[in-house]
C-alpha atoms as a PDB file:
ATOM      1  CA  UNK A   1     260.352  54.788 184.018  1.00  0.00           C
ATOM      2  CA  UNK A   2     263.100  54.040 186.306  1.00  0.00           C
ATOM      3  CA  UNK A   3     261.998  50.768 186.049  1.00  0.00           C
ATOM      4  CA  UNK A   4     262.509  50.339 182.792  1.00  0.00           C
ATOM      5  CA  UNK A   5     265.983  51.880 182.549  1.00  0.00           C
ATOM      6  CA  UNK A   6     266.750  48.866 185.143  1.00  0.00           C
ATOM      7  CA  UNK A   7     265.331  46.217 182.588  1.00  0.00           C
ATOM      8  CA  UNK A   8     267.422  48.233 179.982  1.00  0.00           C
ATOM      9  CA  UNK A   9     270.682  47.820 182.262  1.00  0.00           C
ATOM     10  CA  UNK A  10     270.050  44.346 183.007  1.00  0.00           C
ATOM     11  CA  UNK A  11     269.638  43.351 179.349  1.00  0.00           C
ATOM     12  CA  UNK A  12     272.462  45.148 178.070  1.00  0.00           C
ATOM     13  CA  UNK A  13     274.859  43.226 180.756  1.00  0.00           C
ATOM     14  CA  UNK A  14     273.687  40.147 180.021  1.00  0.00           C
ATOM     15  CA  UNK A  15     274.109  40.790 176.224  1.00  0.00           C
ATOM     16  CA  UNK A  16     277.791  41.345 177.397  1.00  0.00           C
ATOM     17  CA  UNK A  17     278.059  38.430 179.460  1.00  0.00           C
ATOM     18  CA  UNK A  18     276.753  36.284 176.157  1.00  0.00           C
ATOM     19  CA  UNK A  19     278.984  37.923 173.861  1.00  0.00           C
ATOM     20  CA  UNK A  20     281.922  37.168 176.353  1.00  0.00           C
ATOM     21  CA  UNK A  21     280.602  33.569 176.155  1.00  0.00           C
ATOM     22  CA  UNK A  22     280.614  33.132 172.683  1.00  0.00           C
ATOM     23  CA  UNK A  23     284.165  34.893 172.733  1.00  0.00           C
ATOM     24  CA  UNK A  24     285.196  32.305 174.350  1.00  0.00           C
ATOM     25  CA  UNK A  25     283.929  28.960 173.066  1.00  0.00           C
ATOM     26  CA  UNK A  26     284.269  30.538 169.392  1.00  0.00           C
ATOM     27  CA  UNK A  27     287.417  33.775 169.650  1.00  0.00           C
ATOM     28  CA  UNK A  28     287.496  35.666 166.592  1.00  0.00           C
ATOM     29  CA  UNK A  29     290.788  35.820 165.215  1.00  0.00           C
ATOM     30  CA  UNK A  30     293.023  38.316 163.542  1.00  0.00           C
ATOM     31  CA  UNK A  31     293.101  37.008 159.812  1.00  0.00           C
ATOM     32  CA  UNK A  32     296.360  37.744 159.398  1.00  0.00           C
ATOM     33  CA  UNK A  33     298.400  36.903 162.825  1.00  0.00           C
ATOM     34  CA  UNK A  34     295.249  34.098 163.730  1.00  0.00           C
ATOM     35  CA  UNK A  35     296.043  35.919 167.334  1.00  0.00           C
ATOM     36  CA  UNK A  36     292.514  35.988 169.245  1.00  0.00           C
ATOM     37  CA  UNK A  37     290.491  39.970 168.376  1.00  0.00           C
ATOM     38  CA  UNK A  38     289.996  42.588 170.810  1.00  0.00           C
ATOM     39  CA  UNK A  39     286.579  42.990 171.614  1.00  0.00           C
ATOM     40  CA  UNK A  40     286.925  46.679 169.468  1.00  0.00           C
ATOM     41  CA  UNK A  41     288.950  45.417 166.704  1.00  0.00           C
ATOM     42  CA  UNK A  42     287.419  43.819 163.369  1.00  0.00           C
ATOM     43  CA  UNK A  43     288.790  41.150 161.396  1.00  0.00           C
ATOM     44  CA  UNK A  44     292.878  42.874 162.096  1.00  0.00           C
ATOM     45  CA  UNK A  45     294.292  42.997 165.229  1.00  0.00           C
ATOM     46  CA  UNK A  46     295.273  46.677 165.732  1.00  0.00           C
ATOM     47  CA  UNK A  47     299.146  45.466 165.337  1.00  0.00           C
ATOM     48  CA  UNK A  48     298.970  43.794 161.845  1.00  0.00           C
ATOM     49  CA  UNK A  49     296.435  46.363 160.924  1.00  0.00           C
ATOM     50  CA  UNK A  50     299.321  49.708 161.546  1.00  0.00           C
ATOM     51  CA  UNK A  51     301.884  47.430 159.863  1.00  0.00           C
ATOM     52  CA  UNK A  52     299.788  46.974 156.500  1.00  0.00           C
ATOM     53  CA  UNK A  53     302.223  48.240 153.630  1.00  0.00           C
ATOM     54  CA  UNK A  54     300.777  51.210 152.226  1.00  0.00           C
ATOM     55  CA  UNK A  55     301.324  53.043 149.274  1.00  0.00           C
ATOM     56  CA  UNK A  56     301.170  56.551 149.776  1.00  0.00           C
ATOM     57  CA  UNK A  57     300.518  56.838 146.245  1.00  0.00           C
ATOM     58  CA  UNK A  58     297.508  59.565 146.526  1.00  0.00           C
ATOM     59  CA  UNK A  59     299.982  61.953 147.932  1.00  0.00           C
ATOM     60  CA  UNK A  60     302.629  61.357 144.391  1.00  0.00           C
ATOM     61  CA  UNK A  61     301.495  63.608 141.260  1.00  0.00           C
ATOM     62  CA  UNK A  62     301.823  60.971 138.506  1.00  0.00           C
ATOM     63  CA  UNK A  63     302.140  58.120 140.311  1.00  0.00           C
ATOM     64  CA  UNK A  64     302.801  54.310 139.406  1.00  0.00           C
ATOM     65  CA  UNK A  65     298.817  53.806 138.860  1.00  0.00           C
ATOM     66  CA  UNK A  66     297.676  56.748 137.038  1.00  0.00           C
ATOM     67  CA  UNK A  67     300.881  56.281 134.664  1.00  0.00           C
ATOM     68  CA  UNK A  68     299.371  52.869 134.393  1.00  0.00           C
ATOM     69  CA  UNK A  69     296.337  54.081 132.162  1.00  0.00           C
ATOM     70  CA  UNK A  70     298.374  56.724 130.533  1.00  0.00           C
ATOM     71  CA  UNK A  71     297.175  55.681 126.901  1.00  0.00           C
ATOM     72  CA  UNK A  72     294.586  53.946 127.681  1.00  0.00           C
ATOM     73  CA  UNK A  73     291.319  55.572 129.779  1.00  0.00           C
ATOM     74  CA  UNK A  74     291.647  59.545 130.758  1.00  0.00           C
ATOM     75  CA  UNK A  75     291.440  59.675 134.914  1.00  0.00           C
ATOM     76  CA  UNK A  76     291.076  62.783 136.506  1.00  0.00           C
ATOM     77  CA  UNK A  77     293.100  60.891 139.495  1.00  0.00           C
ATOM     78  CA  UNK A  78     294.063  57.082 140.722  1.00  0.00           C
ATOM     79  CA  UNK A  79     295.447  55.193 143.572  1.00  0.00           C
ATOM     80  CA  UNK A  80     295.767  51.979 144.942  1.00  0.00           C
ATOM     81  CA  UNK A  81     296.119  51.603 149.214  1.00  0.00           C
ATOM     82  CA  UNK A  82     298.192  48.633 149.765  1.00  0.00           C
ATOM     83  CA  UNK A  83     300.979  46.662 148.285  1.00  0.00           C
ATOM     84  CA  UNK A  84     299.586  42.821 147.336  1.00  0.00           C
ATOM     85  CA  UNK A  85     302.726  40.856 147.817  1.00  0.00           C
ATOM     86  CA  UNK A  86     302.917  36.716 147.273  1.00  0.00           C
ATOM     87  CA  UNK A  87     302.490  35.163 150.851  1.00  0.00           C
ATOM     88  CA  UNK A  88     301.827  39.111 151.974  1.00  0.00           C
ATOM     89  CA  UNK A  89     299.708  40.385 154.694  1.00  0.00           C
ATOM     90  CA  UNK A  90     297.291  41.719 151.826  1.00  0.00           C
ATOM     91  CA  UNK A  91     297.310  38.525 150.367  1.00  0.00           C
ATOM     92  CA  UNK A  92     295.844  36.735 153.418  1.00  0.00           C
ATOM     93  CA  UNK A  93     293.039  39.373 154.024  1.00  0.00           C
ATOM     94  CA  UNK A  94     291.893  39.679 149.832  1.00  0.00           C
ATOM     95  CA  UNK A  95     291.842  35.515 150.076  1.00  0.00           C
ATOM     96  CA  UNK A  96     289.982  35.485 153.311  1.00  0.00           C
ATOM     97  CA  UNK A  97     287.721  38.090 151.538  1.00  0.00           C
ATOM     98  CA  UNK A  98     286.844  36.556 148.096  1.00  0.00           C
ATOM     99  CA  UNK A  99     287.343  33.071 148.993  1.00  0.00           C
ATOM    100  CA  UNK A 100     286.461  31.974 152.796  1.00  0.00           C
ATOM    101  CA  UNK A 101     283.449  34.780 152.020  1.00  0.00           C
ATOM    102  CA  UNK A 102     283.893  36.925 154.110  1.00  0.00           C
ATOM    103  CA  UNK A 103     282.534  39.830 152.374  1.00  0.00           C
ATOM    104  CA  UNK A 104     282.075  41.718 155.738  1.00  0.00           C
ATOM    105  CA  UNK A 105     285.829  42.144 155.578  1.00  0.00           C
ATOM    106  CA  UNK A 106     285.997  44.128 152.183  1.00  0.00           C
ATOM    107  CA  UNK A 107     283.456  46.299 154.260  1.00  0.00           C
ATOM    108  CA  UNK A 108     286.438  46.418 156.930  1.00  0.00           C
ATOM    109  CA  UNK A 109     288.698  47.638 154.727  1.00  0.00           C
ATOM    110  CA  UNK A 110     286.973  49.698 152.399  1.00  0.00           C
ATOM    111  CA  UNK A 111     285.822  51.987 155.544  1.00  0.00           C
ATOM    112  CA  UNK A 112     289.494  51.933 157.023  1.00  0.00           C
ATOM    113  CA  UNK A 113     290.968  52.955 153.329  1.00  0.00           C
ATOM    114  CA  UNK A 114     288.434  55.817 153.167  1.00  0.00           C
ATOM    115  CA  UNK A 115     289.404  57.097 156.264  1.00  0.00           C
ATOM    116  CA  UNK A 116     292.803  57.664 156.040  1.00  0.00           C
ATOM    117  CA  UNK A 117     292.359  59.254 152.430  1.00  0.00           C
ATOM    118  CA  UNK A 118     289.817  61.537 153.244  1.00  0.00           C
ATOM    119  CA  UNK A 119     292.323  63.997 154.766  1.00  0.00           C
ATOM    120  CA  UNK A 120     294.058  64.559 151.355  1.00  0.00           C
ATOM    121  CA  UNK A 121     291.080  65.085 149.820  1.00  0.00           C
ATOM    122  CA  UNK A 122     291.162  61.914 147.719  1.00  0.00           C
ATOM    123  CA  UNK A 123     287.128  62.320 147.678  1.00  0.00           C
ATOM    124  CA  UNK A 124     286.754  65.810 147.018  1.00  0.00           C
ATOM    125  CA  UNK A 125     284.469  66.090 143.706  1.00  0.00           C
ATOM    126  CA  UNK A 126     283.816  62.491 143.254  1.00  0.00           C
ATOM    127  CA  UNK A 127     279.828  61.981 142.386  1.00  0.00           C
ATOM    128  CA  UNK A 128     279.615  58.419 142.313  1.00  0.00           C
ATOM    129  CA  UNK A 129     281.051  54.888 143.074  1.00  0.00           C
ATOM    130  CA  UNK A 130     281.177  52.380 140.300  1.00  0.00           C
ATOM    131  CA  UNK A 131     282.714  48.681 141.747  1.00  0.00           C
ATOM    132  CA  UNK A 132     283.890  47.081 138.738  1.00  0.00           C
ATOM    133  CA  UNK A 133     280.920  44.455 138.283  1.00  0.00           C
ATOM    134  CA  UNK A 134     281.163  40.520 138.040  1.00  0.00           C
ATOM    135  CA  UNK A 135     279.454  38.313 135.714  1.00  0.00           C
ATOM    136  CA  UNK A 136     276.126  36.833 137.112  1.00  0.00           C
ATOM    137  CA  UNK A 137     277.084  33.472 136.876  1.00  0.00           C
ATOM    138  CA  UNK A 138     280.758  34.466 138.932  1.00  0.00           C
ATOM    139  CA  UNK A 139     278.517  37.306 141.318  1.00  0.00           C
ATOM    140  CA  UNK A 140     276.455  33.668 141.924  1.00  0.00           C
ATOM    141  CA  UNK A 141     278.985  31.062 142.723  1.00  0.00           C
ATOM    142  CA  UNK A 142     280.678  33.102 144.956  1.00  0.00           C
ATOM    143  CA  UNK A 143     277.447  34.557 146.605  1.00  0.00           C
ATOM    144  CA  UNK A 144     278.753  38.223 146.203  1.00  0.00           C
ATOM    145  CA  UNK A 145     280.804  41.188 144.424  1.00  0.00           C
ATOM    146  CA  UNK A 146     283.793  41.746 146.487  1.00  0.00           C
ATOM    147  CA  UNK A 147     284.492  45.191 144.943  1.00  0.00           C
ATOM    148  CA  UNK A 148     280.641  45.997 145.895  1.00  0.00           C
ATOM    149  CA  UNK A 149     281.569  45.592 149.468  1.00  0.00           C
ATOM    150  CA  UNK A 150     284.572  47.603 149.394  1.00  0.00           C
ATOM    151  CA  UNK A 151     282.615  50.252 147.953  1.00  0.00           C
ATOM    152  CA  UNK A 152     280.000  49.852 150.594  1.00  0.00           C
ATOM    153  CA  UNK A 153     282.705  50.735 153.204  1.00  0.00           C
ATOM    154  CA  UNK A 154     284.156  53.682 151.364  1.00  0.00           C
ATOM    155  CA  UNK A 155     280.828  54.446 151.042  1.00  0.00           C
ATOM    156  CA  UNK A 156     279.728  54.367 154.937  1.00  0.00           C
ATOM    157  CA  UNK A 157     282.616  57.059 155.361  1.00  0.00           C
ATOM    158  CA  UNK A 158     282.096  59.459 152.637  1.00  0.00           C
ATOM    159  CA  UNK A 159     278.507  58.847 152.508  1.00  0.00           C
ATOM    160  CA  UNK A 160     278.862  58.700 148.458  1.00  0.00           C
ATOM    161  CA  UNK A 161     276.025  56.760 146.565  1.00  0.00           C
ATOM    162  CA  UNK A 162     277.164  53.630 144.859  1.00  0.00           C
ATOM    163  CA  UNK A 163     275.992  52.920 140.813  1.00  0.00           C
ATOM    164  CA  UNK A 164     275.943  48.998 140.400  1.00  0.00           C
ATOM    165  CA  UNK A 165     273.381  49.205 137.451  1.00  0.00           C
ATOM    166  CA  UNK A 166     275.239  51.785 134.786  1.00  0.00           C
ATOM    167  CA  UNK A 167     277.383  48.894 133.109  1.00  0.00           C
ATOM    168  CA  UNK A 168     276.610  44.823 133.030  1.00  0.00           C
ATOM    169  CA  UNK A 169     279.597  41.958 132.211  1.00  0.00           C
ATOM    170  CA  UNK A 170     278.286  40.193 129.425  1.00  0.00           C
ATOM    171  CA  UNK A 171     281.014  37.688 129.088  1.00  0.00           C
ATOM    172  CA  UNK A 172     281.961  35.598 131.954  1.00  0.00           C
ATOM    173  CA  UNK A 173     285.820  34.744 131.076  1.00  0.00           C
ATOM    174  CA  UNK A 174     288.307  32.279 132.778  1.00  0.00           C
ATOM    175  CA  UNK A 175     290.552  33.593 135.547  1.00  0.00           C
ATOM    176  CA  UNK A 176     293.388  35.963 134.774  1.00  0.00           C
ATOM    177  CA  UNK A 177     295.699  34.579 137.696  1.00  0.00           C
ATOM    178  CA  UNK A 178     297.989  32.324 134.990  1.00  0.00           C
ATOM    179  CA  UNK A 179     298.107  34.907 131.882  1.00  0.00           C
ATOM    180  CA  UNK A 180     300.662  37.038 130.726  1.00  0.00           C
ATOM    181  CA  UNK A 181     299.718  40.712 130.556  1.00  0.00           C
ATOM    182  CA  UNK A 182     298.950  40.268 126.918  1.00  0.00           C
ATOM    183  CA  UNK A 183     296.565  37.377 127.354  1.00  0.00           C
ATOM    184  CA  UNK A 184     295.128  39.403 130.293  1.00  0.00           C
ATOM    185  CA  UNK A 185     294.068  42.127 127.950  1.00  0.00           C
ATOM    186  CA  UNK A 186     292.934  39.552 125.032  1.00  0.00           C
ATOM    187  CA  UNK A 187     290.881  37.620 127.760  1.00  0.00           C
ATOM    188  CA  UNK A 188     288.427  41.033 128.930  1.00  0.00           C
ATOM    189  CA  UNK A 189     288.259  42.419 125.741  1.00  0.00           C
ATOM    190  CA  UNK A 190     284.065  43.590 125.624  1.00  0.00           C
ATOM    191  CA  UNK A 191     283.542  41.752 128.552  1.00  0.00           C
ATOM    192  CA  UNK A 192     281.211  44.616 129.789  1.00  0.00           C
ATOM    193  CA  UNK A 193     277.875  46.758 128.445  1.00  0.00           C
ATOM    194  CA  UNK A 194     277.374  50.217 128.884  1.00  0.00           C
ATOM    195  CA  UNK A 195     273.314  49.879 129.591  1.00  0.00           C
ATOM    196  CA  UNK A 196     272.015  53.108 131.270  1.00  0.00           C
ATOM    197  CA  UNK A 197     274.300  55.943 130.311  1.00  0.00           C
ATOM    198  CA  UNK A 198     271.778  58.256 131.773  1.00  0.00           C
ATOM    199  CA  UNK A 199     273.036  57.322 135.332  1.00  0.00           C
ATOM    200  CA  UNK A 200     276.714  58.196 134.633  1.00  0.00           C
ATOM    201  CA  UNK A 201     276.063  61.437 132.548  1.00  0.00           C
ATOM    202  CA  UNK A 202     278.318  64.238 133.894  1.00  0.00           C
ATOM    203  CA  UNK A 203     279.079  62.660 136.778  1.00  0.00           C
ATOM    204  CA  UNK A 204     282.282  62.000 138.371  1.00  0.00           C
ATOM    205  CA  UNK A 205     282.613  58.526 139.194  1.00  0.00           C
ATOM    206  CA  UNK A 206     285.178  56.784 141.078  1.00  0.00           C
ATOM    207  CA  UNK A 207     285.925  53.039 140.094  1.00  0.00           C
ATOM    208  CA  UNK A 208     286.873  50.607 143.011  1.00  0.00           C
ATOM    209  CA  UNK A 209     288.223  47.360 142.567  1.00  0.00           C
ATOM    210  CA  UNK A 210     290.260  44.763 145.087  1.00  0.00           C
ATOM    211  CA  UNK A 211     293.011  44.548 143.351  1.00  0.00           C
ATOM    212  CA  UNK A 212     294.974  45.941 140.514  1.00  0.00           C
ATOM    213  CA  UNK A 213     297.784  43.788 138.359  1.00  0.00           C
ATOM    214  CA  UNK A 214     297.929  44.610 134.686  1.00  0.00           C
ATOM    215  CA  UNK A 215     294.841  47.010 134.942  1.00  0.00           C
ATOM    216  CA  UNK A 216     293.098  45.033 132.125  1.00  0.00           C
ATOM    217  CA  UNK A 217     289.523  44.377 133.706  1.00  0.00           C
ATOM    218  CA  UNK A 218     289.918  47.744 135.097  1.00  0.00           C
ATOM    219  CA  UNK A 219     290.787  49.426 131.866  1.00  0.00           C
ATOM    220  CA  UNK A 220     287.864  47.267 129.799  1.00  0.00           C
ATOM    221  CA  UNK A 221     285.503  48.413 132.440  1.00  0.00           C
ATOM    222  CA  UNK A 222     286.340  52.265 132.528  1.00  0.00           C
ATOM    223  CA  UNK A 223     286.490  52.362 128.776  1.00  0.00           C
ATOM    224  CA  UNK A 224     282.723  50.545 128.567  1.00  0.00           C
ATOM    225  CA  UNK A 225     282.010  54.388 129.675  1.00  0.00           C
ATOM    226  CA  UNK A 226     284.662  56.420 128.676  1.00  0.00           C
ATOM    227  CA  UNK A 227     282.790  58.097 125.920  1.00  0.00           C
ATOM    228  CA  UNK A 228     279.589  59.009 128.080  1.00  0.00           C
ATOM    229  CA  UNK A 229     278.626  63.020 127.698  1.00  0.00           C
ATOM    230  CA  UNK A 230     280.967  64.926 130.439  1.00  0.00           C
ATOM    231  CA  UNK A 231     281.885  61.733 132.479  1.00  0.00           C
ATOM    232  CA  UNK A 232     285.076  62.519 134.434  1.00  0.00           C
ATOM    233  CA  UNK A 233     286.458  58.801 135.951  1.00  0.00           C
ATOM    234  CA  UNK A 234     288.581  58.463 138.951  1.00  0.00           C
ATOM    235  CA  UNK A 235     290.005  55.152 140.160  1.00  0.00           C
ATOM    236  CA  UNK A 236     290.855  53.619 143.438  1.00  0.00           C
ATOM    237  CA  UNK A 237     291.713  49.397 144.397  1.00  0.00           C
ATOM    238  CA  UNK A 238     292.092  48.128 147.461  1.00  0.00           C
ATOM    239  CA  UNK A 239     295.746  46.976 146.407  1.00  0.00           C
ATOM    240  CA  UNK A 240     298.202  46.538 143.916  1.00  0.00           C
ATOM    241  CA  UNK A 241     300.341  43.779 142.630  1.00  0.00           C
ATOM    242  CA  UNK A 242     303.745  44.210 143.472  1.00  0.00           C
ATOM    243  CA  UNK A 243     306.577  43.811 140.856  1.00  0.00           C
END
């Protein structure tokens, strides 16, 4: 016995040592700053990770993003964490995400969003998460659903089940990034397929996406549902655009 909790200490040091190794030939850097990671810290160095801007939105009664969908898709309640500013902090970290794939970060985030919500209760009733899904030809060139992943770390917190299989996009469209708001909504219009209604019936679900801008794909997504028997939808994005 006390031989093998020797072997066990042994092992475990020199897993260290090689770790400390690889730190060095290959540092892993903040993705923000580029300064070299703490051997605790993931992806954000703690520093750039306190001065992300938040929101506060969940803690506003009407806020900006449920007065977004006023009109449009009844939400019990919505938020979005961040601010996404051009050449932002947010910026950096949703590029590094979706397009140097690293879908481990959305993981990152989507655990540290859900943990400083929790306390205001942000979760409290919600049945279900429901990312907003990608087309399978997008979901394949890119190698994975970036919204998925953020709802894996949300999920990893509040230990809610995620629903990937409810609702199908059965029109892969162009990017929105160059459209006006108008064209934005003209571009998703039934770009998605309510398939098993069964799995959303009287639930609560809570829709996560990365980030918000107009709310179109958002809005065509939650209203693929909308008419389900006793749905109640909630939404929450990573970030949102700032004007």
């Amino acid at each position: 016995m006390i031989w093998n909790v020797n072997v066990l200490i042994v092992v475990n040091k020199l897993s260290t040592y090689y770790k400390s190794f690889i730190d060095l030939l290959f540092p892993r850097c903040c993705v923000v700053c580029g300064k070299p990671l703490m051997r605790s810290e993931e992806f954000l160095c703690t520093s750039c990770n306190m001065n992300l801007p938040r929101t506060n939105y969940h803690l506003l009664p009407d806020n900006p993003i449920e007065r977004l969908f006023w009109n449009k898709v009844k939400l019990e309640k919505a938020t979005s964490y961040y601010y996404y500013y051009r050449g932002g902090e947010m910026r950096k970290i949703i590029h590094e995400m979706k397009y140097a794939k690293k879908k481990e970060l959305g993981a990152v985030m989507g655990r540290q969003m859900a943990a400083e919500l929790r306390p205001s209760g942000f979760f409290d009733g919600i049945d279900l998460l429901m990312p907003v899904v990608l087309h399978k030809k997008k979901q394949r060139d890119r190698g994975f659903n970036q919204s998925e992943w953020i709802a894996k770390g949300i999920s990893a917190i509040t230990k809610l089940p995620i629903e990937m299989t409810a609702v199908k996009r059965v029109k892969h469209v162009e990017t929105q990034t160059q459209k006006t708001p108008y064209q934005r909504y003209e571009n998703v219009q039934h770009i998605f397929e309510l398939e098993h209604p069964e799995r959303i019936k009287g639930k609560h679900v809570l829709v996560i996406d990365d980030v918000l801008t107009t709310g179109a794909t958002a809005t065509a997504f939650m209203e693929s549902f909308a008419e389900v028997e006793g749905i109640k939808i909630s939404l929450l994005t990573l970030a949102v655009a700032a004007q």
